[in-house]
C-alpha atoms as a PDB file:
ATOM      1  CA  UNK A   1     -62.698 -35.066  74.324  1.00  0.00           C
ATOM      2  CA  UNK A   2     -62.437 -37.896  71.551  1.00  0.00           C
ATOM      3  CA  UNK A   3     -65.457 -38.858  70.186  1.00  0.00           C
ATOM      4  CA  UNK A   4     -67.641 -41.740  71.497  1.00  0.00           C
ATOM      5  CA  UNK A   5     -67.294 -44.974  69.875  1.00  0.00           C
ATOM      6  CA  UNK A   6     -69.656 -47.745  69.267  1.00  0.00           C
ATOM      7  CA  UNK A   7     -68.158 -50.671  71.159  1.00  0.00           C
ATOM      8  CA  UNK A   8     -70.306 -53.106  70.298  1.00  0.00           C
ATOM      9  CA  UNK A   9     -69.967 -52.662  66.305  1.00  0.00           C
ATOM     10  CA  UNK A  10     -65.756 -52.127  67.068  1.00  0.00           C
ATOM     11  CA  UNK A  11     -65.647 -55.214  68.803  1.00  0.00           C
ATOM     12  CA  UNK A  12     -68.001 -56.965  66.064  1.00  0.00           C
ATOM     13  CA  UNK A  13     -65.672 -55.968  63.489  1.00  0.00           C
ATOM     14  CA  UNK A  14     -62.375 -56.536  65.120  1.00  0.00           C
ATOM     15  CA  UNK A  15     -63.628 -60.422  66.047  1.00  0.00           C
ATOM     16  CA  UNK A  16     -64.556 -60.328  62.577  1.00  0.00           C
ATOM     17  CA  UNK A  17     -61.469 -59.188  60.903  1.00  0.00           C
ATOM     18  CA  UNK A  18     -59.533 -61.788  63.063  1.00  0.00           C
ATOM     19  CA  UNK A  19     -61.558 -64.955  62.069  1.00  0.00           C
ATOM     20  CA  UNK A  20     -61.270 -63.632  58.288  1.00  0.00           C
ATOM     21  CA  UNK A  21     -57.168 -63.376  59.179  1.00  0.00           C
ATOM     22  CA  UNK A  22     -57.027 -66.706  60.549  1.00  0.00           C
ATOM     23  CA  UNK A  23     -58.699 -68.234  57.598  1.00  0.00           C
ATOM     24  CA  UNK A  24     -56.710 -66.553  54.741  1.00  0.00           C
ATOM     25  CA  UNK A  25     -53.500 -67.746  56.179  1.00  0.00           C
ATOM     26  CA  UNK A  26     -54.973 -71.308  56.950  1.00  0.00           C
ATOM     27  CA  UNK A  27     -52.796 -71.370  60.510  1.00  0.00           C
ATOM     28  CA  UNK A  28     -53.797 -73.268  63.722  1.00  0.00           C
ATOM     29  CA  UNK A  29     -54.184 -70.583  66.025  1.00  0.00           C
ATOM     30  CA  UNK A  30     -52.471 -67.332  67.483  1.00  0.00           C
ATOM     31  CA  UNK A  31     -49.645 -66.594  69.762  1.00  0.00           C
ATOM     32  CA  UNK A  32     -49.680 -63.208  71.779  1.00  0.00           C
ATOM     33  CA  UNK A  33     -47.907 -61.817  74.686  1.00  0.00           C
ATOM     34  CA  UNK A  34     -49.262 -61.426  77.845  1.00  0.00           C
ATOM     35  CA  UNK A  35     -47.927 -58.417  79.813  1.00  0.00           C
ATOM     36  CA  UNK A  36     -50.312 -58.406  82.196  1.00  0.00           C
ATOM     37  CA  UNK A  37     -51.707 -54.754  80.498  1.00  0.00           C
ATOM     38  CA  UNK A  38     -54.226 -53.594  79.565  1.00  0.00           C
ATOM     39  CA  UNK A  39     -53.445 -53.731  76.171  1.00  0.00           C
ATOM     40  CA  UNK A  40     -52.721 -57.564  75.801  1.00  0.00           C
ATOM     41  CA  UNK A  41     -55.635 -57.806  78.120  1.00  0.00           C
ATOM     42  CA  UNK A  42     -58.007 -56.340  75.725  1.00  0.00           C
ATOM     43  CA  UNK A  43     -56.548 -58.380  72.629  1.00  0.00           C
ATOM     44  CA  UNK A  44     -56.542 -61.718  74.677  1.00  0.00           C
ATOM     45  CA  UNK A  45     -60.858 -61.133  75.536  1.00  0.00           C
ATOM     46  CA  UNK A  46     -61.103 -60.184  71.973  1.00  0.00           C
ATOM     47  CA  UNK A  47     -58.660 -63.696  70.458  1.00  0.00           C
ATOM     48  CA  UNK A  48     -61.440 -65.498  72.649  1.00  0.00           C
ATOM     49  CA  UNK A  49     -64.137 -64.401  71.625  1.00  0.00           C
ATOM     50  CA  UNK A  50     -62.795 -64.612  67.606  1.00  0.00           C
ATOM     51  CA  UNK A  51     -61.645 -68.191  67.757  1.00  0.00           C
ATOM     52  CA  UNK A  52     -62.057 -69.825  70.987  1.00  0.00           C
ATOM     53  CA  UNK A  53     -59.792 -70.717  74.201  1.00  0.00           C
ATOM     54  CA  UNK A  54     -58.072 -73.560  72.697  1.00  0.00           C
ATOM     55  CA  UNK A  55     -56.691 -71.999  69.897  1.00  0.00           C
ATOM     56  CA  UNK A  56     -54.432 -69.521  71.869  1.00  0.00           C
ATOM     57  CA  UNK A  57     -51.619 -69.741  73.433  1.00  0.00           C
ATOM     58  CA  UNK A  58     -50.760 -66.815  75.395  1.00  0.00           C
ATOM     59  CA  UNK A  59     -46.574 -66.380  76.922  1.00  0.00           C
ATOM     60  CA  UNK A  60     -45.777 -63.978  79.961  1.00  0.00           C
ATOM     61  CA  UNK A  61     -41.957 -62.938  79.036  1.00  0.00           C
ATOM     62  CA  UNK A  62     -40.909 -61.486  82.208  1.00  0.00           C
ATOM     63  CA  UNK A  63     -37.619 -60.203  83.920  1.00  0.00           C
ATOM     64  CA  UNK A  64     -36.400 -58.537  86.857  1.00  0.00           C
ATOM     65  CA  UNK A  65     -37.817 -55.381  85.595  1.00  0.00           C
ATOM     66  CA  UNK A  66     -41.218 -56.714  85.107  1.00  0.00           C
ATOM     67  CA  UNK A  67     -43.689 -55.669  88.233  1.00  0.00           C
ATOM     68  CA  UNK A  68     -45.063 -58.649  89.882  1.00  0.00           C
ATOM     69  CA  UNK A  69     -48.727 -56.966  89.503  1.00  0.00           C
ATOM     70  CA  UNK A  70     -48.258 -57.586  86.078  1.00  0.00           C
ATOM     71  CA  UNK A  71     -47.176 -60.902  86.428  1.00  0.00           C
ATOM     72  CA  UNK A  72     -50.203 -62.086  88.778  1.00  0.00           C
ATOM     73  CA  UNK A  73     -52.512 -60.036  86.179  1.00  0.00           C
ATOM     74  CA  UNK A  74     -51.290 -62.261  83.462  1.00  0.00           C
ATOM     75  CA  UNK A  75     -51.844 -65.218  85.201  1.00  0.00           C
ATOM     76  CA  UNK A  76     -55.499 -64.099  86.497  1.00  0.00           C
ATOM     77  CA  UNK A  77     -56.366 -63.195  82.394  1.00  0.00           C
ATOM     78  CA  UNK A  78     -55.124 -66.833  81.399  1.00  0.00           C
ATOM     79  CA  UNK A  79     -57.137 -68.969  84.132  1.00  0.00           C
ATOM     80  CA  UNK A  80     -60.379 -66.326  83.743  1.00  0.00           C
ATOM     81  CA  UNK A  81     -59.792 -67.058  79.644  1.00  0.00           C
ATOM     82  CA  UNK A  82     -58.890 -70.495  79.875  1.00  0.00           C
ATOM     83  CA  UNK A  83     -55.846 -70.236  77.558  1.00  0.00           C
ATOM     84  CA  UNK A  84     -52.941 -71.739  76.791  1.00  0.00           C
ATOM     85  CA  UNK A  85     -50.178 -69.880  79.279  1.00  0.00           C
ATOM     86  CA  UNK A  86     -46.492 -70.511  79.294  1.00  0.00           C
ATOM     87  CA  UNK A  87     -43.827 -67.973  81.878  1.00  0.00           C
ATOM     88  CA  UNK A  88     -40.504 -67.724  80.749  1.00  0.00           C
ATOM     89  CA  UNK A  89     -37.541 -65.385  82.172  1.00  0.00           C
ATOM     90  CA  UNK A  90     -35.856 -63.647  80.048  1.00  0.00           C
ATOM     91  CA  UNK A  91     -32.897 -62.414  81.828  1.00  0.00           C
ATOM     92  CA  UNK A  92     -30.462 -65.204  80.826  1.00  0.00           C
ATOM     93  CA  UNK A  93     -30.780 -65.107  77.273  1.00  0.00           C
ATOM     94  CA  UNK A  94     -30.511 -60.899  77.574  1.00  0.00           C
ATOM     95  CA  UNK A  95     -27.273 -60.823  79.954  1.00  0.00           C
ATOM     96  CA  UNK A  96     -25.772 -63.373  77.947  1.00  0.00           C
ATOM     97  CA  UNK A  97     -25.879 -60.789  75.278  1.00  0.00           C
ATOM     98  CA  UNK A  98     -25.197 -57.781  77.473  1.00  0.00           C
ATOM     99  CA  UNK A  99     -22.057 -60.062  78.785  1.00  0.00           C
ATOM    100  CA  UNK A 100     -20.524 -60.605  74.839  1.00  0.00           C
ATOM    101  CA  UNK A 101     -21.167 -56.249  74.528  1.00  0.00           C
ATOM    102  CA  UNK A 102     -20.602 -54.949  78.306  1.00  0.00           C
ATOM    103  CA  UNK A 103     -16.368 -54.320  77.229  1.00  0.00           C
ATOM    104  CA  UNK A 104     -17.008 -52.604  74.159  1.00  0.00           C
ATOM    105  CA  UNK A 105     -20.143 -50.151  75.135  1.00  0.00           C
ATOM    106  CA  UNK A 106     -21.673 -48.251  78.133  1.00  0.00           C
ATOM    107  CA  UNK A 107     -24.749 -49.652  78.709  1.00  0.00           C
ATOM    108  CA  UNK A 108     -27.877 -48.186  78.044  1.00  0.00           C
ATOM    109  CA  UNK A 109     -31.432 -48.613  79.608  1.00  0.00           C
ATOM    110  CA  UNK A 110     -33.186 -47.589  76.678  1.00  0.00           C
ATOM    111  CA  UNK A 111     -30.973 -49.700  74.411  1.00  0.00           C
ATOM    112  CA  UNK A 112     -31.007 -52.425  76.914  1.00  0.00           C
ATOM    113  CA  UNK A 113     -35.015 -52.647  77.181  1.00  0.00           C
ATOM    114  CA  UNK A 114     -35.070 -52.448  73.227  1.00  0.00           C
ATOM    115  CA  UNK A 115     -33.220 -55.522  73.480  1.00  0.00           C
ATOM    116  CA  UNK A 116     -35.582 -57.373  75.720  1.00  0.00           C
ATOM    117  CA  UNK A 117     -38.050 -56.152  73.427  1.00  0.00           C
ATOM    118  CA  UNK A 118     -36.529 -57.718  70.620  1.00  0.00           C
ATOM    119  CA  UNK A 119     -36.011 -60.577  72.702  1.00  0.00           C
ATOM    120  CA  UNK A 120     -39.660 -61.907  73.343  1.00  0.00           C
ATOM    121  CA  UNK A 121     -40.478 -61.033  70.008  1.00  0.00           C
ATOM    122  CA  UNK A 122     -37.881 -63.637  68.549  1.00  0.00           C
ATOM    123  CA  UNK A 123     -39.732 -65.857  71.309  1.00  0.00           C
ATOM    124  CA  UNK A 124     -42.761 -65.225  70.253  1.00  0.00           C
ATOM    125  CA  UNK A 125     -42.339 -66.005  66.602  1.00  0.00           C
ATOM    126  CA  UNK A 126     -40.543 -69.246  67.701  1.00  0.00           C
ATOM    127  CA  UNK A 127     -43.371 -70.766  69.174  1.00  0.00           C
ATOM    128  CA  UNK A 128     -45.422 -68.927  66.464  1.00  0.00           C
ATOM    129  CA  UNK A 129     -43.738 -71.713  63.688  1.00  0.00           C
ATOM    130  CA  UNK A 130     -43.776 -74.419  65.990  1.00  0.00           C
ATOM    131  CA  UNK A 131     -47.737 -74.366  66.382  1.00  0.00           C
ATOM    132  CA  UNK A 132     -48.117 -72.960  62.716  1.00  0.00           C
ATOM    133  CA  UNK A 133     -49.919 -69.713  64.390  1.00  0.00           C
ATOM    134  CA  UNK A 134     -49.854 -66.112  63.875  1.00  0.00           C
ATOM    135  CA  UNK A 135     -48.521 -63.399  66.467  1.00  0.00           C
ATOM    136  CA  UNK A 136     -50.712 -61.142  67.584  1.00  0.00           C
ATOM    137  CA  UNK A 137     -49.916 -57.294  68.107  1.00  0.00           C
ATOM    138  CA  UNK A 138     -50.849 -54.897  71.165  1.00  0.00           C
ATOM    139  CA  UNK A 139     -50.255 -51.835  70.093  1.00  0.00           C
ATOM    140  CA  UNK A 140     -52.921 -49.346  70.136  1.00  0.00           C
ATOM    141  CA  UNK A 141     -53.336 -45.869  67.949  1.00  0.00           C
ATOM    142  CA  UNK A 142     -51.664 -43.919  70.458  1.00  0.00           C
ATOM    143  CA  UNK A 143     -47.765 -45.944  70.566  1.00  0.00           C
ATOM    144  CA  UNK A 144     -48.621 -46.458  66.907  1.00  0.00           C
ATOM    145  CA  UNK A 145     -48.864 -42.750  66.087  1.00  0.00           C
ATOM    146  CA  UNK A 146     -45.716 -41.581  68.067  1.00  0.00           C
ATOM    147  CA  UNK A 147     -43.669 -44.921  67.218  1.00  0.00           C
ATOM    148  CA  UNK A 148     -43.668 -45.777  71.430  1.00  0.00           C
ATOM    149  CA  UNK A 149     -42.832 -49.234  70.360  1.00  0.00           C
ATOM    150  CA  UNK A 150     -39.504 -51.278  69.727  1.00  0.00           C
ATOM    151  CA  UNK A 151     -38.718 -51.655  65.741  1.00  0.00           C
ATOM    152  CA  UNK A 152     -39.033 -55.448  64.686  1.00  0.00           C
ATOM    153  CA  UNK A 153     -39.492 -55.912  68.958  1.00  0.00           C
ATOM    154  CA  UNK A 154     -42.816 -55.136  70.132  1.00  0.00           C
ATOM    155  CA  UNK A 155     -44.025 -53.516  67.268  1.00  0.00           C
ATOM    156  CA  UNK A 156     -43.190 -56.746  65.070  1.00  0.00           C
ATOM    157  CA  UNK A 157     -46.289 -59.138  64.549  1.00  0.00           C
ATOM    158  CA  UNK A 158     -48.551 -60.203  62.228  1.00  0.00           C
ATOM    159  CA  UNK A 159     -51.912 -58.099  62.952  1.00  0.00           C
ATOM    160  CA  UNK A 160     -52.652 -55.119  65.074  1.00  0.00           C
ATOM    161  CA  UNK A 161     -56.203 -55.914  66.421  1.00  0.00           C
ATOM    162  CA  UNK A 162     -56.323 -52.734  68.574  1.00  0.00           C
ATOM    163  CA  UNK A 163     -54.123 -50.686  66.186  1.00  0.00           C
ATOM    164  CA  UNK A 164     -56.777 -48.412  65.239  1.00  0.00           C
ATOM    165  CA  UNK A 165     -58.133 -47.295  69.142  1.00  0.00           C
ATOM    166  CA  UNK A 166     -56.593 -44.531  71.264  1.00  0.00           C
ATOM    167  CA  UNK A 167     -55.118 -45.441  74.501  1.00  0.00           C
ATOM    168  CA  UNK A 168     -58.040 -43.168  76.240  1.00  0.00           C
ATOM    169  CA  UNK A 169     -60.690 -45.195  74.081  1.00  0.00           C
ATOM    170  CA  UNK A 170     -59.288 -48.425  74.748  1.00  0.00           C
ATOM    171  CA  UNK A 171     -59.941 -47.783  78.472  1.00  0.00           C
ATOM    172  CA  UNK A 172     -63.544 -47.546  77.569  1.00  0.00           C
ATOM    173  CA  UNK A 173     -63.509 -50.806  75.755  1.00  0.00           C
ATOM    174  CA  UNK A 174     -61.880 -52.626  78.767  1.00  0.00           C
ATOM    175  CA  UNK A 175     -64.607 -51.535  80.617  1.00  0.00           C
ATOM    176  CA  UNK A 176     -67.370 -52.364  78.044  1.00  0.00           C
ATOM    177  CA  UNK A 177     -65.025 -55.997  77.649  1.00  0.00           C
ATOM    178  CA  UNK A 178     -65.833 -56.094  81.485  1.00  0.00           C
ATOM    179  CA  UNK A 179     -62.216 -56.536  82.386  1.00  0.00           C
ATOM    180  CA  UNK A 180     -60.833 -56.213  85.750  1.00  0.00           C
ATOM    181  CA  UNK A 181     -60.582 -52.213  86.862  1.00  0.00           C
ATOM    182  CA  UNK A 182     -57.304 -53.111  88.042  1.00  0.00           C
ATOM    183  CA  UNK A 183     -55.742 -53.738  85.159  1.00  0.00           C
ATOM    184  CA  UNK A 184     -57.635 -50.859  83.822  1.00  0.00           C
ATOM    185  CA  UNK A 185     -56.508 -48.181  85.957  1.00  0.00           C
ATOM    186  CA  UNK A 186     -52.953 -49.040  86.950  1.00  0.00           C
ATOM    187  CA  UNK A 187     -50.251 -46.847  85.069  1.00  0.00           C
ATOM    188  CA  UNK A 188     -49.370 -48.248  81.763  1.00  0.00           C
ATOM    189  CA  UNK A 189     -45.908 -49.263  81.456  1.00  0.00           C
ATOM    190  CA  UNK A 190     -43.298 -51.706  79.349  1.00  0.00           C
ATOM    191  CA  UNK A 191     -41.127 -52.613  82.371  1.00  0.00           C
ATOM    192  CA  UNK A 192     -38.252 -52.583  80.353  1.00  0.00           C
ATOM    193  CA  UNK A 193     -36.251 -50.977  83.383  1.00  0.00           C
ATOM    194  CA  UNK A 194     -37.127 -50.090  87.013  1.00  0.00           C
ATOM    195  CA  UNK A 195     -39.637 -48.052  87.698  1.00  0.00           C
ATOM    196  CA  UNK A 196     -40.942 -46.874  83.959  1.00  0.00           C
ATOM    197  CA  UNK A 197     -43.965 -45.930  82.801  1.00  0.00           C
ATOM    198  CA  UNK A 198     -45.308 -44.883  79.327  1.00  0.00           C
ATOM    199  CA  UNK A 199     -46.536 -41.507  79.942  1.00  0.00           C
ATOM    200  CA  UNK A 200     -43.586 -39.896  81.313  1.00  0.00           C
ATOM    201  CA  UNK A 201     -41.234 -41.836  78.975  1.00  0.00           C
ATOM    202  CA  UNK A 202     -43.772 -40.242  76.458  1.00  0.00           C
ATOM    203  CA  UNK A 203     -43.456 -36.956  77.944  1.00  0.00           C
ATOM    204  CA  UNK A 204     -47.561 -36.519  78.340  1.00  0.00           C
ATOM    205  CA  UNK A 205     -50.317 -38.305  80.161  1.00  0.00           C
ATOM    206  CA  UNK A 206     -52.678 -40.557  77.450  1.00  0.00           C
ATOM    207  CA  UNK A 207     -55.822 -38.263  77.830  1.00  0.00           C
ATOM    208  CA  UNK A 208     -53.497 -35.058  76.843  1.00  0.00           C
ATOM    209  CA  UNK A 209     -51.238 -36.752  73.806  1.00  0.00           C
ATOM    210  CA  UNK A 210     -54.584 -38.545  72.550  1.00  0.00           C
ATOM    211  CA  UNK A 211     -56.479 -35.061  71.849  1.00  0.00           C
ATOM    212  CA  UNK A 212     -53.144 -33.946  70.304  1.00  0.00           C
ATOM    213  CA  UNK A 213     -53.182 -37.488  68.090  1.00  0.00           C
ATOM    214  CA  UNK A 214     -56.898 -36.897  67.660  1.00  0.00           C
ATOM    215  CA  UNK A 215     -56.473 -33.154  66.093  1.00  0.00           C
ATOM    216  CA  UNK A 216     -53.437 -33.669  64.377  1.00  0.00           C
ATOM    217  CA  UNK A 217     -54.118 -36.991  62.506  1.00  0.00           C
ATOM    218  CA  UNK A 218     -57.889 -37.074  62.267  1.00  0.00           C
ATOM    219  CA  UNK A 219     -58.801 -33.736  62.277  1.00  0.00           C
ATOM    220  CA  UNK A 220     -55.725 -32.213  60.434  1.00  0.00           C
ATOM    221  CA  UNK A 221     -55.795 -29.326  62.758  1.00  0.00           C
ATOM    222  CA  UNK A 222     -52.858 -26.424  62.381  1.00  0.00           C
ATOM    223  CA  UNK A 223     -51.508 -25.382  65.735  1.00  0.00           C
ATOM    224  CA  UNK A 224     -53.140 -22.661  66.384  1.00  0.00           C
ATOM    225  CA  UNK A 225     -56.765 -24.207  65.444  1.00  0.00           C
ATOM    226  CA  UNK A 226     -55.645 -26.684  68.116  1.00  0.00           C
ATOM    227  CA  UNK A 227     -54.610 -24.179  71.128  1.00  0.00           C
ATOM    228  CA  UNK A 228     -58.396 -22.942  70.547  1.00  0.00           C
ATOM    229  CA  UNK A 229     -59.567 -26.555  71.719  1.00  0.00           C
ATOM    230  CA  UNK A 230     -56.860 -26.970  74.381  1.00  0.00           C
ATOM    231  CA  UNK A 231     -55.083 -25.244  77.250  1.00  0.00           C
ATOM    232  CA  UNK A 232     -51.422 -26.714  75.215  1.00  0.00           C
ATOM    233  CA  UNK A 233     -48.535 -24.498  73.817  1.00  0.00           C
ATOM    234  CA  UNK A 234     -47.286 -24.966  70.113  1.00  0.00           C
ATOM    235  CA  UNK A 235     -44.033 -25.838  70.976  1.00  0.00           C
ATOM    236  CA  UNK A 236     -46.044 -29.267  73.015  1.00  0.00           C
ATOM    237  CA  UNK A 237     -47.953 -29.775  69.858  1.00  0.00           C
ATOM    238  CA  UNK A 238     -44.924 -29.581  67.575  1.00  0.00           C
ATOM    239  CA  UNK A 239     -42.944 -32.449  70.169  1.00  0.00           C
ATOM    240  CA  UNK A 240     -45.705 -35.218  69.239  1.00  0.00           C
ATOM    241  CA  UNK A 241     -45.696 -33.853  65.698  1.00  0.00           C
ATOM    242  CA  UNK A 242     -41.922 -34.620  65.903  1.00  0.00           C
ATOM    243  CA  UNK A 243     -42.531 -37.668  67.873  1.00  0.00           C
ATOM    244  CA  UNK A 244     -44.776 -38.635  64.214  1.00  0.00           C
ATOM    245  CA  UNK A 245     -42.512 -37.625  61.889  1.00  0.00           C
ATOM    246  CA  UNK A 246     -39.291 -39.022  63.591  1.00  0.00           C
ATOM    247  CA  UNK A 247     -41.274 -42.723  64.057  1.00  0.00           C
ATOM    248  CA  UNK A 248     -43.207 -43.079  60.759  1.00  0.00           C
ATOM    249  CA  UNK A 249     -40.267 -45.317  59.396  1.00  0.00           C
ATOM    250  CA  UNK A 250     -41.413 -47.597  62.002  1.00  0.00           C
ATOM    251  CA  UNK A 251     -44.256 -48.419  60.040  1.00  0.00           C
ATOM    252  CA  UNK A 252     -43.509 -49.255  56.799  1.00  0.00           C
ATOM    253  CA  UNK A 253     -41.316 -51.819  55.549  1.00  0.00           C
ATOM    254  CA  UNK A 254     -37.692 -51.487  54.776  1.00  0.00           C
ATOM    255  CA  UNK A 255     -37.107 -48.985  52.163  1.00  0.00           C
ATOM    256  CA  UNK A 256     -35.139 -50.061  48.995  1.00  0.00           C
ATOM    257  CA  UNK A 257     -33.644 -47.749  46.400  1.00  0.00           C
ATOM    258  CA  UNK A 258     -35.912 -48.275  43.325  1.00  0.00           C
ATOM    259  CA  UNK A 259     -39.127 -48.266  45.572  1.00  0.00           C
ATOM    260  CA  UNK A 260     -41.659 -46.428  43.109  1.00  0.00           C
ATOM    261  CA  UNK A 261     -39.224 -46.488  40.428  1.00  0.00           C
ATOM    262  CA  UNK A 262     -39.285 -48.559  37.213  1.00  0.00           C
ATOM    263  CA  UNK A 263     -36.230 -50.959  37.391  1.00  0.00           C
ATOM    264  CA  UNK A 264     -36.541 -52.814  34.073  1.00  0.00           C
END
């Protein structure tokens, strides 16, 4: 089990930290994406709460692989919020590219949904310069630890509000946030084809990859100190410690050859 957290101080801080944010880069408000998720759920309470209704403005960027629960949960989270809410379909702008490629390479559903990915996030930071705003992430510890996250797509933005909670925790939080329990307890997933979801892109359900985070990173357990605390084989454990190593360029900027050296 993860430890218990104190939502009431998290939330104080986090509504804190984004009010601080919005100051220091003197914008006008804050753009974010609204899947319909229960990540983007949790971020859009907490935007409210940190600078009112009427400084968000919230975009559903949907396809044909989007689920239409998700699309009726956005819209729900936007009237019950009172924000800002704009739908736009993506599926032009992304076949238009897959059209100009389609002779030249196979296509790909994990390449493809990177692309959509990549897609809203050029969207987002559109509107994000029109309205002189900054774009809010929805990541959460979990995708953050493994990389489960597009590179300059969904994991480009300019904060990561719920960066620092496990997916397990952030369950907790919903329900603490009073949100919906069906947006809590559907199965979390990108819709970036048909039919996905997270945990068996992932390869493990949240609650059994968020111990393994939980040891690994914040305890700095060694395998075997870990297979005392869980019914898990080392080979499992070493896959998410691969899944950390493989990802960590994800989050850090671009690396440049005289990083840490002395050029002149």
């Amino acid at each position: 089990m993860l430890p218990k957290i104190d939502f009431k101080m998290v939330k104080r801080e986090i509504i804190n930290f984004i009010k601080d944010l919005q100051d220091e880069t003197d914008t006008d408000g804050i753009i974010i994406g609204l899947s319909g998720g229960l990540d983007s759920t949790v971020v859009a309470y907490l935007l409210k709460e940190a600078i009112g209704n009427e400084n968000i403005y919230s975009y559903h960027l949907a396809s044909s692989t989007t689920p239409k629960e998700d699309t009726e949960h956005a819209r729900v989270v936007a009237k019950l919020l009172g924000i800002s809410y704009n739908e736009i379909n993506i599926d032009s702008i992304s076949e238009e590219i897959l059209n100009l490629t389609s002779t030249e390479f196979n296509l790909n559903k994990q390449v493809e949904g990177n692309l959509k990915a990549r897609i809203r996030m050029s969207l987002l930071y559109y509107f994000a310069n029109l309205k002189n705003s900054l774009v809010a992430g929805t990541s959460n510890k979990s995708e953050l630890s493994i990389g489960y996250f597009t590179k300059f797509g969904d994991g480009a933005c300019d904060f990561e509000p719920i960066g620092d909670i496990y997916k397990t925790q952030l369950k907790e939080f919903a329900k603490f946030l009073n949100i919906t329990e069906e947006i809590i307890n559907k199965p979390p997933r990108a819709g970036l084809w048909e039919n996905q979801t997270d945990e068996e892109e992932i390869g493990f359900s949240y609650e059994i990859l968020d111990q393994i985070l939980y040891f690994i990173i914040d305890k700095k357990l060694a395998n075997d100190d870990i297979i005392n605390k869980m019914d898990i084989s080392s080979s499992e454990i070493d896959i998410v410690r691969a899944k950390i190593a493989n990802n960590e360029h994800k989050l850090h900027s671009p690396p440049s050859p005289f990083e840490g050296k002395k050029l002149f």
